[in-house]
Protein backbone atom coordinates (compact mmCIF):
# COMPACT_ATOMS: atom_id res chain seq x y z
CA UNK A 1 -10.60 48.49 -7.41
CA UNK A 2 -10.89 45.19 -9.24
CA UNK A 3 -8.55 42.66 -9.35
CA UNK A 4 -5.75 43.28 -11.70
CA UNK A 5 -5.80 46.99 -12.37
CA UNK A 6 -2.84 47.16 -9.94
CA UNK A 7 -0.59 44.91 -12.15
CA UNK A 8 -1.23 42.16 -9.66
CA UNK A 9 -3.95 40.19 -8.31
CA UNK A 10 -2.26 39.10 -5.23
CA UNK A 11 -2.78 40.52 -1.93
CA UNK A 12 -1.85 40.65 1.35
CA UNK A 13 -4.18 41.14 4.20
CA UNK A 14 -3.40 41.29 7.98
CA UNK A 15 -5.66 42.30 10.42
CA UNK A 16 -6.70 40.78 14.28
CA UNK A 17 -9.35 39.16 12.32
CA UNK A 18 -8.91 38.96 8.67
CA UNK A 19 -11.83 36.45 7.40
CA UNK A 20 -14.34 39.15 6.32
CA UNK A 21 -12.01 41.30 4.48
CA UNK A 22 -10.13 38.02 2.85
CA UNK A 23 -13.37 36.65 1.38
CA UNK A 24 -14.39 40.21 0.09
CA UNK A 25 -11.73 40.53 -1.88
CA UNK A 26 -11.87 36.84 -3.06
CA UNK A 27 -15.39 37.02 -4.23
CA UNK A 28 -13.89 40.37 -5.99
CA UNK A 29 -11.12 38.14 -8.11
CA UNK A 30 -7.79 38.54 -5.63
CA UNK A 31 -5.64 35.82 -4.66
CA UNK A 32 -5.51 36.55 -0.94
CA UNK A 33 -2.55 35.72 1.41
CA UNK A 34 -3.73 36.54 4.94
CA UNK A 35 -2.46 36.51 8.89
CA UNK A 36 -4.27 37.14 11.35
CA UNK A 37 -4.49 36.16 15.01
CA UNK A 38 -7.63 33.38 15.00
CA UNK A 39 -6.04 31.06 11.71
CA UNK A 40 -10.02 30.06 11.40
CA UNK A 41 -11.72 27.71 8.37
CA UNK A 42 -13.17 30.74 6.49
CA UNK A 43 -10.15 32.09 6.30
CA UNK A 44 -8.42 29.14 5.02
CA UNK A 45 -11.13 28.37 3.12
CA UNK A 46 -10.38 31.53 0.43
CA UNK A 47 -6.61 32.33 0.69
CA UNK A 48 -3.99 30.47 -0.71
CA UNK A 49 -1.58 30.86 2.16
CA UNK A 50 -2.85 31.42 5.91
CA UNK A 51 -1.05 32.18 9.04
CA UNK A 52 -2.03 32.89 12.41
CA UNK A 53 -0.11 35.23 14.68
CA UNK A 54 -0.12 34.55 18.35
CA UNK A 55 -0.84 37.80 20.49
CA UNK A 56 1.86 39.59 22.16
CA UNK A 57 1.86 39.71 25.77
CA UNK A 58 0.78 43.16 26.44
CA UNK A 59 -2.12 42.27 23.49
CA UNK A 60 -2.18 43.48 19.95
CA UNK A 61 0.61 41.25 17.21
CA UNK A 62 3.78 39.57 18.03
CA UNK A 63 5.62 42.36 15.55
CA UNK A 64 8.73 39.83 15.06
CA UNK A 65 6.48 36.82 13.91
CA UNK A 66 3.98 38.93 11.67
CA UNK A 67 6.97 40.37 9.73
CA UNK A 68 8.43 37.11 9.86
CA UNK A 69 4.93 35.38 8.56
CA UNK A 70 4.47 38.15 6.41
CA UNK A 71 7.77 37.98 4.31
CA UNK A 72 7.09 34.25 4.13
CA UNK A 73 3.66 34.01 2.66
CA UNK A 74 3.90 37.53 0.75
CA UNK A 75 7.54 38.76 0.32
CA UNK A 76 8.41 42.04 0.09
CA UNK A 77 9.61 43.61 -3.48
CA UNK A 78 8.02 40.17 -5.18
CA UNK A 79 7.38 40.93 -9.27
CA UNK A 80 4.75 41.91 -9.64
CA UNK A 81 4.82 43.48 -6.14
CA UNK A 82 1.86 41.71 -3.92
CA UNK A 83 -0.85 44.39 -2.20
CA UNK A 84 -1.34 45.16 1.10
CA UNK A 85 -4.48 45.62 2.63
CA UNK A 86 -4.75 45.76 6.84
CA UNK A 87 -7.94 46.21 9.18
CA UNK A 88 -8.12 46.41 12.87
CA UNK A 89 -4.66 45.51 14.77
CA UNK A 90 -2.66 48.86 13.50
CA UNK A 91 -4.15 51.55 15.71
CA UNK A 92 -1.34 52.16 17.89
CA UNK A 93 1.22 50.45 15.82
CA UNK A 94 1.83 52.89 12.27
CA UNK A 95 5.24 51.73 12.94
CA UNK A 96 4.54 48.35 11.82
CA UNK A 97 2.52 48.60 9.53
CA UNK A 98 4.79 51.32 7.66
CA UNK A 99 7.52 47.98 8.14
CA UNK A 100 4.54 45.54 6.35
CA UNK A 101 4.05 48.53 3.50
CA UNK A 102 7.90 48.29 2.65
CA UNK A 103 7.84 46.48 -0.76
CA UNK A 104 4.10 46.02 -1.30
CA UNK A 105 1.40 47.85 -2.52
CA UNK A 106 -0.71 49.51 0.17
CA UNK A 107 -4.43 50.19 0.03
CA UNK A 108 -5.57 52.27 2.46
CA UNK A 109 -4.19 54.97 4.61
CA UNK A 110 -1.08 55.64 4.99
CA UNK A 111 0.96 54.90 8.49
CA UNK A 112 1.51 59.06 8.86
CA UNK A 113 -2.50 59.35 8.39
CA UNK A 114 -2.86 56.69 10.86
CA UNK A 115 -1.16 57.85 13.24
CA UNK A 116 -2.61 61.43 12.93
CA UNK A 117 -6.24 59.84 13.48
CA UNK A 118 -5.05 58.21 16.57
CA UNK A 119 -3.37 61.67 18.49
CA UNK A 120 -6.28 62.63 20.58
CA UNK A 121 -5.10 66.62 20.57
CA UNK A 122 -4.39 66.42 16.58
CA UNK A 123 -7.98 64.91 16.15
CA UNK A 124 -9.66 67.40 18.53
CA UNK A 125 -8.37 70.49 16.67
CA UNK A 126 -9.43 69.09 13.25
CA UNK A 127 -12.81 68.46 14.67
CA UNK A 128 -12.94 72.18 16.25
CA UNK A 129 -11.30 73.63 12.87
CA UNK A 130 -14.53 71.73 11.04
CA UNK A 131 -17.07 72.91 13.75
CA UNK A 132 -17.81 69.49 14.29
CA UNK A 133 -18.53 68.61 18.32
CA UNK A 134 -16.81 66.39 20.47
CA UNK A 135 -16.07 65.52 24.06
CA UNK A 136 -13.53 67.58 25.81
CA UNK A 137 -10.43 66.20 25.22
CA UNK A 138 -7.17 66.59 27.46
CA UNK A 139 -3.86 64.71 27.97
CA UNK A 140 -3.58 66.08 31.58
CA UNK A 141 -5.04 64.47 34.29
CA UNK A 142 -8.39 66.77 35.04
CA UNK A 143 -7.79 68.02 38.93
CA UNK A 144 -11.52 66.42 39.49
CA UNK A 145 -11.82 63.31 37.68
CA UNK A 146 -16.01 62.85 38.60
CA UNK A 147 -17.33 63.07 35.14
CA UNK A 148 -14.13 61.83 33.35
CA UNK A 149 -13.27 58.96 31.01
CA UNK A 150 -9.67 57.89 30.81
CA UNK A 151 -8.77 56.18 26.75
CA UNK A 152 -5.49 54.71 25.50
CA UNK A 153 -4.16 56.47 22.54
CA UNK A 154 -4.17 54.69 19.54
CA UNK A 155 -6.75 52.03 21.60
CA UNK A 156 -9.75 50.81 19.66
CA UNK A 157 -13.22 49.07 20.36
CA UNK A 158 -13.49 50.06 23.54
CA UNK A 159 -12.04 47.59 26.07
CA UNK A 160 -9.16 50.34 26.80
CA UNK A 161 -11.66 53.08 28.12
CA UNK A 162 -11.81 53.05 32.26
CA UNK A 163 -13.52 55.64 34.71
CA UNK A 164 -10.74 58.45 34.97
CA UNK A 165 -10.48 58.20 39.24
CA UNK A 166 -9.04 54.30 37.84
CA UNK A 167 -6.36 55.45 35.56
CA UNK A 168 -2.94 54.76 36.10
CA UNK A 169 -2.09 58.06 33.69
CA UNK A 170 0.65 57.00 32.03
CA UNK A 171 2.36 58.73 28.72
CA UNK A 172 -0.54 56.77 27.05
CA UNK A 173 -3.60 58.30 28.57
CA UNK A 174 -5.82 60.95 27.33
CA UNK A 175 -8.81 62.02 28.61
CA UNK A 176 -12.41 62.76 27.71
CA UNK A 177 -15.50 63.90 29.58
CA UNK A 178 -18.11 61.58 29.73
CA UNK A 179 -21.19 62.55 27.52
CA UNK A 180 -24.14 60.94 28.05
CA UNK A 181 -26.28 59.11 25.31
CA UNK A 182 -25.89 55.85 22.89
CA UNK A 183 -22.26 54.97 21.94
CA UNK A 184 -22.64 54.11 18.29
CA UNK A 185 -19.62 53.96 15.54
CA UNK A 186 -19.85 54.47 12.47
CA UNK A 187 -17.58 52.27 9.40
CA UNK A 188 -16.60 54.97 6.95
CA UNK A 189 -15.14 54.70 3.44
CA UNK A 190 -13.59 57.81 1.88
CA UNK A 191 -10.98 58.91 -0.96
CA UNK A 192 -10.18 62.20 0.35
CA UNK A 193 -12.31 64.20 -1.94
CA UNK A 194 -15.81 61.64 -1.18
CA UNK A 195 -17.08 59.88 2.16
CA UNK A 196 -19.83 56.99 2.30
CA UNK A 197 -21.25 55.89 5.87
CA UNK A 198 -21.21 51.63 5.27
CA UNK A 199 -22.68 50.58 8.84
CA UNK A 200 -22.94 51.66 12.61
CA UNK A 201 -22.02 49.87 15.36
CA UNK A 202 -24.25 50.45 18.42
CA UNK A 203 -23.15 48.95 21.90
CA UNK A 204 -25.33 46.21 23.70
């Protein structure tokens, strides 16, 4: 949308790294207010106010010092309210990020949608219900794990996927059978009602 149809050009953008989506939406007219967790010279370089947020222990954002940060640079319930745009970093958090929404403007999904593209069973039934094919997906163990990938719910770009005979299995472990062929993402914009494909991501 451009910049001032919202009542406000300012916006908020958080995400693990926020450069490419803060100097988008500079070149599109925002005034950008951004965290993030590298603090880099291109992101400086467009926003106004810049923070970077050290990673919590077990990875992911330090929750306290984001909201903290985030109040700071953008506050909450500001007039005319500031908007809130987030990449990568949310995943397995829609509880902060529903906290960050409180008193701003959010553009994209919602933390409820979120979450619902994260559950591993909720996804797989959606994708059956649309005759779309997937891996076999289970939150129990498989009895023979040969064959078997083990995935974090709510874990993203890959790093969180093991072999399932090296899983731990805890609450946070699902399951998926191992399919062979090219892992590629695709980046995918939609309004509900229309979908684009913008890029794939094929791994080395």
């Amino acid at each position: 949308m451009p910049a001032g149809s919202s009542g406000s050009n300012r916006v908020l953008i958080v995400a693990a790294s926020a450069r490419a989506l803060a100097a988008s939406a500079r070149r599109a007219g925002y005034e950008i207010a951004a965290l993030d967790q590298f603090g880099d010279d291109d992101l400086t370089a467009v926003a106004f106010a810049a923070k970077r947020i050290v990673r919590a222990p077990k990875g992911g954002f330090a929750t306290r010092a984001l909201i903290l940060a985030a109040n700071e640079i953008a506050p909450p319930f500001a007039e005319p309210p500031f908007g809130l745009v987030y990449g990568s970093g949310f995943e397995d958090r829609p509880d902060v990020l529903a906290r960050l929404a409180k008193g701003r403007r959010l553009f994209g999904n919602a933390p409820e949608t979120l979450a619902r593209s994260k559950d591993p069973v909720t996804l797989a039934a959606i994708l059956d219900e649309l005759g779309l094919a997937h891996p076999e997906t289970r939150i129990a163990r498989p009895p023979q794990t040969e064959g078997w990938l083990a995935k974090r719910i709510g874990g993203s770009g890959g790093v969180h996927i093991r072999l399932a005979s090296q899983a731990t299995g805890d609450a946070m472990t699902y399951y998926q059978r191992s399919i062979v062929g090219t892992p590629v993402s695709a980046l995918v914009i939609g309004n509900g009602h229309e979908a684009a494909v913008l890029g794939l991501s094929e791994q080395w």
